[in-house]
N, C-alpha and C. Protein backbone atom coordinates (compact mmCIF):
# COMPACT_ATOMS: atom_id res chain seq x y z
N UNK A 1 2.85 -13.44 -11.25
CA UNK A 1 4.07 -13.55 -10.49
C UNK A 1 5.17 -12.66 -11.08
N UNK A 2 5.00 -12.79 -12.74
CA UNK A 2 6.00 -11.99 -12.82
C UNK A 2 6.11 -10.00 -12.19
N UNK A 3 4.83 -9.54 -12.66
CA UNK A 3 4.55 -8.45 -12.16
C UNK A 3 5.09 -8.37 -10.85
N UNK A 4 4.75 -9.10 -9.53
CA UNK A 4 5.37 -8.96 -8.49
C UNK A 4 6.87 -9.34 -8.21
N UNK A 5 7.49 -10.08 -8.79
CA UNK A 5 9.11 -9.74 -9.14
C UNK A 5 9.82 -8.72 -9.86
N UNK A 6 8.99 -8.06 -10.85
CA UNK A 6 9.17 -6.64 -11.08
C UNK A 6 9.21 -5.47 -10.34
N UNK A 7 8.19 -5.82 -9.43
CA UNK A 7 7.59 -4.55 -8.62
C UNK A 7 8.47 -4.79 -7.31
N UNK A 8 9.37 -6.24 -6.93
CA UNK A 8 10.32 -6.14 -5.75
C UNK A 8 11.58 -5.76 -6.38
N UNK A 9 12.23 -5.89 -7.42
CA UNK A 9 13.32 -5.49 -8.01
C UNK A 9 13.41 -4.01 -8.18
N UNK A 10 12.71 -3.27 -8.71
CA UNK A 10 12.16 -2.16 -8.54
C UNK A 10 12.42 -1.18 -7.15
N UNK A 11 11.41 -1.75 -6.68
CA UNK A 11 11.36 -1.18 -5.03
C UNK A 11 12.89 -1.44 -4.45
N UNK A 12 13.48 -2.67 -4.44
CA UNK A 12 15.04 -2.74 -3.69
C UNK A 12 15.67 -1.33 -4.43
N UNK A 13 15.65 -1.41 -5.32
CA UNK A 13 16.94 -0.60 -6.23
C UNK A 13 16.37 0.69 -6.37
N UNK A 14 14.97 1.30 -5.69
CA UNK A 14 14.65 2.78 -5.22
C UNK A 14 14.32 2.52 -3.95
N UNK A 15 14.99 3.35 -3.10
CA UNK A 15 15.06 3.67 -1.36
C UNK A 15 13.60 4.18 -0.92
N UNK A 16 13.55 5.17 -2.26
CA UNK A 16 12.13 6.01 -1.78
C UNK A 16 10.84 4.74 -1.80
N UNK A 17 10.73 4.23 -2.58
CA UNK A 17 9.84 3.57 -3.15
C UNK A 17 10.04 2.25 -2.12
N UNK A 18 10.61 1.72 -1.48
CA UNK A 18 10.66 0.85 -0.28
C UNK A 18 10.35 1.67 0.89
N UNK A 19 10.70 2.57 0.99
CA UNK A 19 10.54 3.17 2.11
C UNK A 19 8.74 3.46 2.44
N UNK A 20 8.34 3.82 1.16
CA UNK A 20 6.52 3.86 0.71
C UNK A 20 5.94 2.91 0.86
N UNK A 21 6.72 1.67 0.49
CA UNK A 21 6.30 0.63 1.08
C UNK A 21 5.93 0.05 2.59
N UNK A 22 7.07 0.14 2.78
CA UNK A 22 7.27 -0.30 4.12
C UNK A 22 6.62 0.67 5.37
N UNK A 23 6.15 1.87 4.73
CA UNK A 23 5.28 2.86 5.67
C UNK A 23 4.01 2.37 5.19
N UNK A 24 3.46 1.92 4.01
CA UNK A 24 1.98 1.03 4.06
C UNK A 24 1.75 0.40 4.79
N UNK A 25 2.30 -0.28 5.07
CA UNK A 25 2.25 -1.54 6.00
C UNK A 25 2.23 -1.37 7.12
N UNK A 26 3.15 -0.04 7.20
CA UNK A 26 2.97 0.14 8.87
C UNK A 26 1.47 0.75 8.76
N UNK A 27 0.54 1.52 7.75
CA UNK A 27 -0.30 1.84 8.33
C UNK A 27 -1.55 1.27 8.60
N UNK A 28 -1.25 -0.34 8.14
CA UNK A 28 -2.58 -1.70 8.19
C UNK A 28 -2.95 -1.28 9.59
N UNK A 29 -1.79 -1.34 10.33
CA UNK A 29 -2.24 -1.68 11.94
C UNK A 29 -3.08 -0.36 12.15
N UNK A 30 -2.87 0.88 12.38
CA UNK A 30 -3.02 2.37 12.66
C UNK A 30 -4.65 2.73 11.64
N UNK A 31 -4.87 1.88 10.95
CA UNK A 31 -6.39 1.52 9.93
C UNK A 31 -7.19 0.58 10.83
N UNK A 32 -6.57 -0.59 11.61
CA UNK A 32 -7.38 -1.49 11.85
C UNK A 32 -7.80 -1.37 13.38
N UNK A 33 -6.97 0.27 13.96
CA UNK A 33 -6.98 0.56 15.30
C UNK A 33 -7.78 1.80 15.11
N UNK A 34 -8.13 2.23 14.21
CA UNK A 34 -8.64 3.31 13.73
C UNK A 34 -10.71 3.07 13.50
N UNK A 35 -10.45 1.85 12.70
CA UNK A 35 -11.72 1.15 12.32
C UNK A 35 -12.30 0.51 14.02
N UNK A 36 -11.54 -0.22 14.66
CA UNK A 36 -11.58 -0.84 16.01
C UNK A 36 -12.97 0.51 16.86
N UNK A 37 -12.33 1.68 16.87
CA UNK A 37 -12.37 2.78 17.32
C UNK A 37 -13.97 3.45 16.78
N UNK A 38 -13.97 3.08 15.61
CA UNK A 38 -14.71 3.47 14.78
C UNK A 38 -14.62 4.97 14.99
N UNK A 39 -13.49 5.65 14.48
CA UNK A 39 -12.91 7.27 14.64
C UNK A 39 -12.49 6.88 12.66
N UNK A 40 -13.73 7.65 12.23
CA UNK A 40 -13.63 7.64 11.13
C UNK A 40 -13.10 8.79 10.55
N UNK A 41 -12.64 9.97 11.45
CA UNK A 41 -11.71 11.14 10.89
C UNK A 41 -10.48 10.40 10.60
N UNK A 42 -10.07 9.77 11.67
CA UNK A 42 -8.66 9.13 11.58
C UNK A 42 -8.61 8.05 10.21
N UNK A 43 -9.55 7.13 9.87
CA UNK A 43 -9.56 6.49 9.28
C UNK A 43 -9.53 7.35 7.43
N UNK A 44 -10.27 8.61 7.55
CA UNK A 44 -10.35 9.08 6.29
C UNK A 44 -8.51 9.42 5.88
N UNK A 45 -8.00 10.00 7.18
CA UNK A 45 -6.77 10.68 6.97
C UNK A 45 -6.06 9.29 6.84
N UNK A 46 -6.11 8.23 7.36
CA UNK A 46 -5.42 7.36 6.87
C UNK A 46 -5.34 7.08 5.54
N UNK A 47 -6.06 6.68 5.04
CA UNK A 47 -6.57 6.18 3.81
C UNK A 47 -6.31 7.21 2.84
N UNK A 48 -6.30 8.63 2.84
CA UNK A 48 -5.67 9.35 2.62
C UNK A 48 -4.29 9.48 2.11
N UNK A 49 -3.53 9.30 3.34
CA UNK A 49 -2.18 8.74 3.43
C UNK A 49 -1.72 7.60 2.61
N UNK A 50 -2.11 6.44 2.67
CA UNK A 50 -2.01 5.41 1.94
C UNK A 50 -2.21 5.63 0.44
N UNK A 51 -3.38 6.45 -0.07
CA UNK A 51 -3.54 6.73 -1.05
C UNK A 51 -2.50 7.19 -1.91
N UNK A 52 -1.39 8.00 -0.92
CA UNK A 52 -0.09 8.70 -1.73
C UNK A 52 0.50 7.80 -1.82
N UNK A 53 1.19 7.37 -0.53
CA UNK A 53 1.98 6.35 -1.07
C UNK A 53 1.90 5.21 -1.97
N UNK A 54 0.55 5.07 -2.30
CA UNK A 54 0.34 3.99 -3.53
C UNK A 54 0.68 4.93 -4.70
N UNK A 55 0.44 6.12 -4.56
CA UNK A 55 0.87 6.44 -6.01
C UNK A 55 2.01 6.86 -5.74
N UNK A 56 3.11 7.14 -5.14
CA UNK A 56 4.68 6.56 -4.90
C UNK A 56 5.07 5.77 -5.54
N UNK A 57 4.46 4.55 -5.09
CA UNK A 57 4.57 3.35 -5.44
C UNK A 57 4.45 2.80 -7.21
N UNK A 58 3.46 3.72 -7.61
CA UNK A 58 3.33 3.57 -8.73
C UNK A 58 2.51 2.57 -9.83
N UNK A 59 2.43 2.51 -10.97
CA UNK A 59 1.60 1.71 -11.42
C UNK A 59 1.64 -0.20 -11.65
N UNK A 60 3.46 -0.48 -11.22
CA UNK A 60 3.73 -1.63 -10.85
C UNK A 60 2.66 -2.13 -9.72
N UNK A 61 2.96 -1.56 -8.67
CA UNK A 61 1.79 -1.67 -7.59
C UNK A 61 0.40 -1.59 -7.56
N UNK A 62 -0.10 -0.77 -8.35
CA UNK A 62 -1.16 -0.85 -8.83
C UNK A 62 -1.53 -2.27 -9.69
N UNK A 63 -0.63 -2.80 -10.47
CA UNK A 63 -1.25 -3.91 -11.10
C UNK A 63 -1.48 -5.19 -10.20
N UNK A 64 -0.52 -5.11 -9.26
CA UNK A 64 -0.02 -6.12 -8.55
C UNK A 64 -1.27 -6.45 -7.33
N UNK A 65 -1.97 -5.42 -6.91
CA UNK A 65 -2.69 -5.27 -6.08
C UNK A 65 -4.27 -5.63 -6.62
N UNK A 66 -4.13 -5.09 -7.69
CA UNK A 66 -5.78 -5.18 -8.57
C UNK A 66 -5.43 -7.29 -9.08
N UNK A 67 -4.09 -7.48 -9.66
CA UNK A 67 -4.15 -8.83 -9.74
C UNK A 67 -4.89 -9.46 -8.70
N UNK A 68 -3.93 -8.91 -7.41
CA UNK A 68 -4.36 -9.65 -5.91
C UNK A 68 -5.89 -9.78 -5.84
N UNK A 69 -6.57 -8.54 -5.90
CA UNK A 69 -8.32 -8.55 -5.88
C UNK A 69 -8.65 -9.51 -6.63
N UNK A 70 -8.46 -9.67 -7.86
CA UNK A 70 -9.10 -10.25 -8.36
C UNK A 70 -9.19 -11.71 -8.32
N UNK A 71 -7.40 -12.17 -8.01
CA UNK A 71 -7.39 -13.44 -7.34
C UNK A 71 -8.15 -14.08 -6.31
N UNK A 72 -8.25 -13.18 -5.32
CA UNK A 72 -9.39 -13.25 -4.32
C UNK A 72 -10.96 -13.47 -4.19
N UNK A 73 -10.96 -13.18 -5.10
CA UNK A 73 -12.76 -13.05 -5.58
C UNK A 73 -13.12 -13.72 -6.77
């Protein structure tokens, strides 16, 4: 938990780094319409995409996300 109160304090107080955010998210849907489709050019370039902005995002995000996996499983 704490990691993810780091990683929102963070993100508020850089524009760029919310903004990376908040374009991930937009691209769940545009992945899951992509996969739907099964248009796996689109899907590579997505994922692609996402790929930067996680490293935007940085290694806060990175922990926060690998926590998440692992919580999951």
């Amino acid at each position: 938990m704490a990691n993810v109160q780091k990683f929102v304090q963070m993100s508020i107080a850089d524009k760029n780094k919310l903004q990376a955010y908040c374009d991930l998210g937009k691209l769940q849907g545009r992945m899951d319409r992509a996969e739907d489709e099964n248009d796996t050019k689109a899907i590579d370039a997505l994922v692609a995409e996402a790929d930067s902005l996680e490293e935007q995002l940085g290694l806060e995000y990175e922990r926060i996300t690998d926590e998440s996996r692992a919580f999951t499983h």
